[in-house]
N, C-alpha and C. Protein backbone atom coordinates (compact mmCIF):
# COMPACT_ATOMS: atom_id res chain seq x y z
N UNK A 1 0.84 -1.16 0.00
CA UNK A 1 0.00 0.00 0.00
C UNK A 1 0.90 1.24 0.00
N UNK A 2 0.29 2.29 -0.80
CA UNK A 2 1.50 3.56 -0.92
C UNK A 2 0.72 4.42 -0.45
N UNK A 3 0.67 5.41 0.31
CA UNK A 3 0.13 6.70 0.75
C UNK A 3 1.07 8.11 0.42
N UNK A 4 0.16 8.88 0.10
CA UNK A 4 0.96 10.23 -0.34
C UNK A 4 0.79 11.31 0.24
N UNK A 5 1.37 12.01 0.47
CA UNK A 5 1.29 13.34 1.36
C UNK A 5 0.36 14.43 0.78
N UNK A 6 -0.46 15.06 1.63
CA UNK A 6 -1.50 16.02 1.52
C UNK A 6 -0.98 16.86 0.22
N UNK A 7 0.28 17.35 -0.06
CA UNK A 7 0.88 18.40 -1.03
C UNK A 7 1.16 17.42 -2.21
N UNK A 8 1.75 16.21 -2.37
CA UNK A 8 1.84 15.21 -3.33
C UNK A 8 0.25 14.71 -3.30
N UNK A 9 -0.50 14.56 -3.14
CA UNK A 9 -1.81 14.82 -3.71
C UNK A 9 -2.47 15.26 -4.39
N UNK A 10 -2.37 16.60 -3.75
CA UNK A 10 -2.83 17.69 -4.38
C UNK A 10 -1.97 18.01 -5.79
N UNK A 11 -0.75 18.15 -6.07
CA UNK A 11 -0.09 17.84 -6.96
C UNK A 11 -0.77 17.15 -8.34
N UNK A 12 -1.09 15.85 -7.86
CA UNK A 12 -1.40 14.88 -8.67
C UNK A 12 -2.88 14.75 -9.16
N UNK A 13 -3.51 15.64 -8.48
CA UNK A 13 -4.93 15.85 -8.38
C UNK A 13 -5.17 17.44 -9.37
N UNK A 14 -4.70 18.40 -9.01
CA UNK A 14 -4.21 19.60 -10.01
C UNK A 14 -3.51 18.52 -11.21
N UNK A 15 -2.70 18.29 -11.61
CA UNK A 15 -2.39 18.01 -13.05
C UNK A 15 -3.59 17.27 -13.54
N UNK A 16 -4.04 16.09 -13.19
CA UNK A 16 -5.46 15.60 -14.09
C UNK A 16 -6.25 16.19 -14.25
N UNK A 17 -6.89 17.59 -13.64
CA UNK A 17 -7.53 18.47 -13.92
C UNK A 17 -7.33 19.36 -15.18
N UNK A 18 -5.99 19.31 -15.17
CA UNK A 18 -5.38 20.29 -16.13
C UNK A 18 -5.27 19.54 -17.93
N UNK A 19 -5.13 18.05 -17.84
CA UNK A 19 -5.07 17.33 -18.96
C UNK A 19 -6.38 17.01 -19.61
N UNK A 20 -7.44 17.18 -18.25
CA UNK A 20 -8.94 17.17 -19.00
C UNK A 20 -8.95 18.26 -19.70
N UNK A 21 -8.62 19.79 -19.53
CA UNK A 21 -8.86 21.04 -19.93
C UNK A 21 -8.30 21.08 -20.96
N UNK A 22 -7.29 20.43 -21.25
CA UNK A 22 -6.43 20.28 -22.63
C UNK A 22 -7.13 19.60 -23.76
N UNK A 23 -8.16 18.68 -23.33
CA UNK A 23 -8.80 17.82 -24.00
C UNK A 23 -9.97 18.61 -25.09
N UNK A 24 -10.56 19.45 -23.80
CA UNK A 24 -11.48 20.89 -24.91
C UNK A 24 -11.50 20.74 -26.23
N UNK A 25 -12.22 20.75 -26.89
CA UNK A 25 -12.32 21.26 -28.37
C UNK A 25 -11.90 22.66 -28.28
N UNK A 26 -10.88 22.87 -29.43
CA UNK A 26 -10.39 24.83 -29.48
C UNK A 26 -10.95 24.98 -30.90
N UNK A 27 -11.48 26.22 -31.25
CA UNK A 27 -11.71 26.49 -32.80
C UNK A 27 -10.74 27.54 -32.51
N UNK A 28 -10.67 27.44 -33.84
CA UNK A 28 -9.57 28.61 -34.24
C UNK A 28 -9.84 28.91 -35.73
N UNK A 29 -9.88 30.35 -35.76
CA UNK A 29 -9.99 30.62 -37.45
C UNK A 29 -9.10 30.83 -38.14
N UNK A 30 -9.53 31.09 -39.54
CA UNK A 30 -8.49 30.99 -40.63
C UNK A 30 -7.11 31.64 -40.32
N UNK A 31 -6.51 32.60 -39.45
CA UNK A 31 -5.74 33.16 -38.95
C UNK A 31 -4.83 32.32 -37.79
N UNK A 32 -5.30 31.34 -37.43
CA UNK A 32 -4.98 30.58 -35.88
C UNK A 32 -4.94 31.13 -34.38
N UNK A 33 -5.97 31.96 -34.62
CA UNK A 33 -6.57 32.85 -33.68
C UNK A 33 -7.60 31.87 -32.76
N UNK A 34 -7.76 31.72 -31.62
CA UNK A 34 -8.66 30.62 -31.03
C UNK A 34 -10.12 31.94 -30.90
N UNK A 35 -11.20 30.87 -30.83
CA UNK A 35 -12.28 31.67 -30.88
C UNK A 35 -13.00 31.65 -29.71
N UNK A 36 -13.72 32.68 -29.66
CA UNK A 36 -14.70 32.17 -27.97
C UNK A 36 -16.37 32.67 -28.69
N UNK A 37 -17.04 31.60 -27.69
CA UNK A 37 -18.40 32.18 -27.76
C UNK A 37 -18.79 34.12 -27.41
N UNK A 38 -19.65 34.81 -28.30
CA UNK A 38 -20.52 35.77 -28.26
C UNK A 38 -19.10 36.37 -28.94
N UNK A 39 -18.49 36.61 -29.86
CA UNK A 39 -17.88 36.93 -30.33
C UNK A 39 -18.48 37.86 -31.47
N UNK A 40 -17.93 38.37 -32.61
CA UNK A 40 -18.04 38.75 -33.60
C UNK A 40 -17.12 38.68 -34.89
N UNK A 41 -17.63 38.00 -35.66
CA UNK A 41 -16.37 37.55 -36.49
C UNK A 41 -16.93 38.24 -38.11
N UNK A 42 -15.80 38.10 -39.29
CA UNK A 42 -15.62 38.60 -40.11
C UNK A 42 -15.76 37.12 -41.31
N UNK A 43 -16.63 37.13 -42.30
CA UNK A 43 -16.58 36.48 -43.25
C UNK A 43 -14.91 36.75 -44.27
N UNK A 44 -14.26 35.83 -44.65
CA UNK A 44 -13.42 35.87 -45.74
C UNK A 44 -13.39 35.50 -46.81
N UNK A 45 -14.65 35.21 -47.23
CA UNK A 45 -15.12 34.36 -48.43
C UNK A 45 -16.55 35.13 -48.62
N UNK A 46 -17.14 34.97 -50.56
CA UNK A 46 -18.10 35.03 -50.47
C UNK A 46 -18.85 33.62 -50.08
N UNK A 47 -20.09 33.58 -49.36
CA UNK A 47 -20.80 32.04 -49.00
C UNK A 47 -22.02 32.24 -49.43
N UNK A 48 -22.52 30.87 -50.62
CA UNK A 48 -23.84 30.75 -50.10
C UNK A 48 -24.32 30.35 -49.56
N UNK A 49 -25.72 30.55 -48.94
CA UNK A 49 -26.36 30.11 -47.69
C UNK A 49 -27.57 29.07 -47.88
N UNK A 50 -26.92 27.48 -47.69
CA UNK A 50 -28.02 26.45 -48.00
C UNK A 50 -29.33 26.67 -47.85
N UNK A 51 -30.32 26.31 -48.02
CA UNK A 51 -31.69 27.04 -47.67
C UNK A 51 -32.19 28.18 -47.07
N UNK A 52 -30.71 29.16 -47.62
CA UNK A 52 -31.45 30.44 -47.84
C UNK A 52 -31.87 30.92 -48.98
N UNK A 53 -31.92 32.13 -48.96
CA UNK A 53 -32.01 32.71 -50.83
C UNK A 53 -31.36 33.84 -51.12
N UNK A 54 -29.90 33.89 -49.97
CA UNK A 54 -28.94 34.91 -50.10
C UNK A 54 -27.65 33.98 -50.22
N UNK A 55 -26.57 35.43 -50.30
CA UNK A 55 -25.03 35.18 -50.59
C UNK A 55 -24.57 35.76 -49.82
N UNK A 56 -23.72 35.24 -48.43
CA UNK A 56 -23.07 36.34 -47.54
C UNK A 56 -21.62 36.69 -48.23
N UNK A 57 -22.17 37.72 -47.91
CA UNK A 57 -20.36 38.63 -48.93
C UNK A 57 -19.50 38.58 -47.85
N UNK A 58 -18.44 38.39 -48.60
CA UNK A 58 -17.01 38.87 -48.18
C UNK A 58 -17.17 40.27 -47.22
N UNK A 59 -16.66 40.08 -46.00
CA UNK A 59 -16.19 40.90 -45.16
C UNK A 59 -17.45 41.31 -44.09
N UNK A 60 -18.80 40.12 -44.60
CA UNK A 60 -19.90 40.24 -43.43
C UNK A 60 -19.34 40.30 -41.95
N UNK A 61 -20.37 40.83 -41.02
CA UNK A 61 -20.21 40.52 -39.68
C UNK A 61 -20.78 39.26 -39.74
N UNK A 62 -20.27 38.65 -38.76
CA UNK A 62 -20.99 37.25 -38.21
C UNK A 62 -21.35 37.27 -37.00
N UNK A 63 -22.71 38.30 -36.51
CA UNK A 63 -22.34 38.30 -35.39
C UNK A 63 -22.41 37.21 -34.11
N UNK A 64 -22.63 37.60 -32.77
CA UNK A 64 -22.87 36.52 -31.13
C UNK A 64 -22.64 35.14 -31.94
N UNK A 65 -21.54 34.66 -32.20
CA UNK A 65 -21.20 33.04 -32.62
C UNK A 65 -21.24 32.27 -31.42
N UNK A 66 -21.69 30.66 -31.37
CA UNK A 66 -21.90 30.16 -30.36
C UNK A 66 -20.87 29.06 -30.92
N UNK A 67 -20.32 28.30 -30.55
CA UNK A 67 -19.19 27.06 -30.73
C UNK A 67 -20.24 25.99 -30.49
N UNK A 68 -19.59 24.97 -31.29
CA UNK A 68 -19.94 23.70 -31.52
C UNK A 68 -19.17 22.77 -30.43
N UNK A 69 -19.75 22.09 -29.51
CA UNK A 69 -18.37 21.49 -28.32
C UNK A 69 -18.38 20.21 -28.87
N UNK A 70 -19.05 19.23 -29.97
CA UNK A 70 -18.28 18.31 -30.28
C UNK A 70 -17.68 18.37 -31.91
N UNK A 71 -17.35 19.56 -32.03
CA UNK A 71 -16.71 19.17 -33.66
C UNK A 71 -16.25 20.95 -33.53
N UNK A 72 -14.84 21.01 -33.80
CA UNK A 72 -13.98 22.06 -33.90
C UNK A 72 -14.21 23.40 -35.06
N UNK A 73 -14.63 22.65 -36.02
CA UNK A 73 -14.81 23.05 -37.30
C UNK A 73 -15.80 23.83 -37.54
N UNK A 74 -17.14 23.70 -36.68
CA UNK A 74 -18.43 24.11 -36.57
C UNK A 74 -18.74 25.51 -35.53
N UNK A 75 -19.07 26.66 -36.17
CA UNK A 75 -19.46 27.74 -35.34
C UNK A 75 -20.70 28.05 -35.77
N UNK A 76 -21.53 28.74 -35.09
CA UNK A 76 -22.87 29.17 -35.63
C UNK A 76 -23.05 30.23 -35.17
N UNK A 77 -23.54 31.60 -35.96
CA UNK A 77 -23.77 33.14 -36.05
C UNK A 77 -24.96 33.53 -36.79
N UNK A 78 -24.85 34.48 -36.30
CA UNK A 78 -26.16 35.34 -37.14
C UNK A 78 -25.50 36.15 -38.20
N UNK A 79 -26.60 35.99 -39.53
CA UNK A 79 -25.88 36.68 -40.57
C UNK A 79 -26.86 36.77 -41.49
N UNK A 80 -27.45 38.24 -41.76
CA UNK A 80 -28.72 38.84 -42.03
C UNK A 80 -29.80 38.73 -40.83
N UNK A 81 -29.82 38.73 -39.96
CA UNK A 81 -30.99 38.23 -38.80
C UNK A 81 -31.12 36.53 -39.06
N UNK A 82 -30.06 36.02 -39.76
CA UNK A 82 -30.69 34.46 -39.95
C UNK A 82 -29.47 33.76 -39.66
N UNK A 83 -29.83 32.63 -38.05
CA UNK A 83 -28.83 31.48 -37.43
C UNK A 83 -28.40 30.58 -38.50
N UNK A 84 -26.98 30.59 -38.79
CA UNK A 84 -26.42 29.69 -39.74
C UNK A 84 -25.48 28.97 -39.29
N UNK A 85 -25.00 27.98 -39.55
CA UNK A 85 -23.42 27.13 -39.44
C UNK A 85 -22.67 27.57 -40.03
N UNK A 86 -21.37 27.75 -39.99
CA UNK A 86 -20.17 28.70 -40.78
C UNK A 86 -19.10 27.61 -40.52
N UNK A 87 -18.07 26.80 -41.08
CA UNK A 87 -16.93 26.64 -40.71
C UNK A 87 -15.97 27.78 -40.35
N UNK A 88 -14.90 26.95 -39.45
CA UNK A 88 -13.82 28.15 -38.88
C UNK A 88 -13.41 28.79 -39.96
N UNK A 89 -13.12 27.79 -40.96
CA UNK A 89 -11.72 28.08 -41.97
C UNK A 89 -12.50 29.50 -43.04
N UNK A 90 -13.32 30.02 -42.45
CA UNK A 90 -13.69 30.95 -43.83
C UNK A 90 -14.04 32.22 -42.72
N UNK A 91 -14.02 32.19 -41.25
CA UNK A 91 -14.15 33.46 -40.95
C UNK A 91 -12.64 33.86 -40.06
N UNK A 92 -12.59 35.34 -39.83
CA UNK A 92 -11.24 35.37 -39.14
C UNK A 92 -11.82 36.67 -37.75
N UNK A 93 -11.16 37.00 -36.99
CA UNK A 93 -11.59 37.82 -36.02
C UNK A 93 -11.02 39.17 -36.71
N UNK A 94 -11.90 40.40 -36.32
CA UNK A 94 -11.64 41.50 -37.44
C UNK A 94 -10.85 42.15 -36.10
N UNK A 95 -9.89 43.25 -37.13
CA UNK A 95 -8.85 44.11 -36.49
C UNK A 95 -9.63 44.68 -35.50
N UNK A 96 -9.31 45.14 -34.50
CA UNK A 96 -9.21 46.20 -33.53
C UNK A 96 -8.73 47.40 -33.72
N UNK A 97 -9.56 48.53 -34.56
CA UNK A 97 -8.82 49.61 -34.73
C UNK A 97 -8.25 50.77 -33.32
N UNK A 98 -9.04 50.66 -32.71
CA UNK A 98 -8.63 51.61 -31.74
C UNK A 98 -7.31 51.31 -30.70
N UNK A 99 -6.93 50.00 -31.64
CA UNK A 99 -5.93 49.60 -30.33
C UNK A 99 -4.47 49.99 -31.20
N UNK A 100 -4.69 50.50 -32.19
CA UNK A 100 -3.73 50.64 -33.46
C UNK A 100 -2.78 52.50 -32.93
N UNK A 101 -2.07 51.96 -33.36
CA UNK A 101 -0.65 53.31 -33.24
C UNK A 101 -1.75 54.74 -34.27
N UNK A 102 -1.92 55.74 -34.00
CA UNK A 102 -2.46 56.90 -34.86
C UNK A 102 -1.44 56.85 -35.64
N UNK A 103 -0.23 57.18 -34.97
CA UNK A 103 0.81 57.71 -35.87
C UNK A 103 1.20 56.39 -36.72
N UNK A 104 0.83 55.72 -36.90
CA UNK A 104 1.37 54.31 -38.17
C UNK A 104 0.37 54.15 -39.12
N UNK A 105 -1.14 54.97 -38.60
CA UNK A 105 -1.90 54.70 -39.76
C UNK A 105 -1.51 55.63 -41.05
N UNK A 106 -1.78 54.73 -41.84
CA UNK A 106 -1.86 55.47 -43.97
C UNK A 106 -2.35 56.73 -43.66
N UNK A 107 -3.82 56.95 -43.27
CA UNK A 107 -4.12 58.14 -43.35
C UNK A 107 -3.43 59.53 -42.48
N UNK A 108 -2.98 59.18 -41.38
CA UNK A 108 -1.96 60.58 -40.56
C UNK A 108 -1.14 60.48 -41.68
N UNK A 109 -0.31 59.56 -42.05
CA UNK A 109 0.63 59.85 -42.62
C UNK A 109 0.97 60.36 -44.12
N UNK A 110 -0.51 60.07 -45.01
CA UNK A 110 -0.66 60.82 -45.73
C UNK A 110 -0.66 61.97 -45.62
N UNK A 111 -1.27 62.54 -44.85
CA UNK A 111 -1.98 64.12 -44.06
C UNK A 111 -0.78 64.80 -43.56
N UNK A 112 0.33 64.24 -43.07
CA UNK A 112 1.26 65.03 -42.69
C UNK A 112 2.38 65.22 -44.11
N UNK A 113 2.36 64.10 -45.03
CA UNK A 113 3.30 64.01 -46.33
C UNK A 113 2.78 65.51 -47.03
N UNK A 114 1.25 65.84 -47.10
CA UNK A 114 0.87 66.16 -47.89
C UNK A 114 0.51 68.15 -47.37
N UNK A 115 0.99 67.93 -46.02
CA UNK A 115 0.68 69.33 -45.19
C UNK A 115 1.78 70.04 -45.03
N UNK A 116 3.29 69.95 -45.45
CA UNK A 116 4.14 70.04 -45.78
C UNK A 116 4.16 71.03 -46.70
């Protein structure tokens, strides 16, 4: 019989916790960006939409996406007011402009080339 100490326990009890969490399904989009639910994502493709009677264009919002927890591949968003399935591989998470340098954007720097 082997007995283990309260801290070698716990030890061993924390890591199996941690290898289930690893186990998770992760989506990740076309970028290798991991995704989370209520998100908002960006079409990169034009798509048509199986039993709809539209074409989501290139550069749609997709918006509040919910994840699929047994298949990686599978996200589902709203797109026109209408719940669809989307694979990962065709949407990507859109830039964050406000988190961007002023001074590196095209446009200051046009504006200052040109104020000269």
């Amino acid at each position: 019989m082997l007995y283990l100490k309260d801290e070698a326990q716990t030890w061993v009890n924390a890591s199996e916790n941690t290898a289930e969490a690893d186990d998770a399904v992760k989506h990740i989009d076309s970028n290798g960006a991991v995704l989370t639910a209520r998100n908002t994502m960006t079409l990169i493709k034009y798509l048509s939409v199986k039993g709809g009677s539209f074409m989501a264009k290139c550069v749609t919002a997709v918006q509040n996406i919910s994840l699929a927890p047994e298949n990686a591949e599978h996200i589902e968003g709203r797109i026109s007011g209408k719940q669809i399935v989307i694979l990962t591989e065709f949407v990507k998470k859109p830039l964050n402009l406000r988190r961007c340098d002023p001074s590196r954007c095209y446009k200051n720097s046009v504006k200052t080339n040109f104020s000269d």
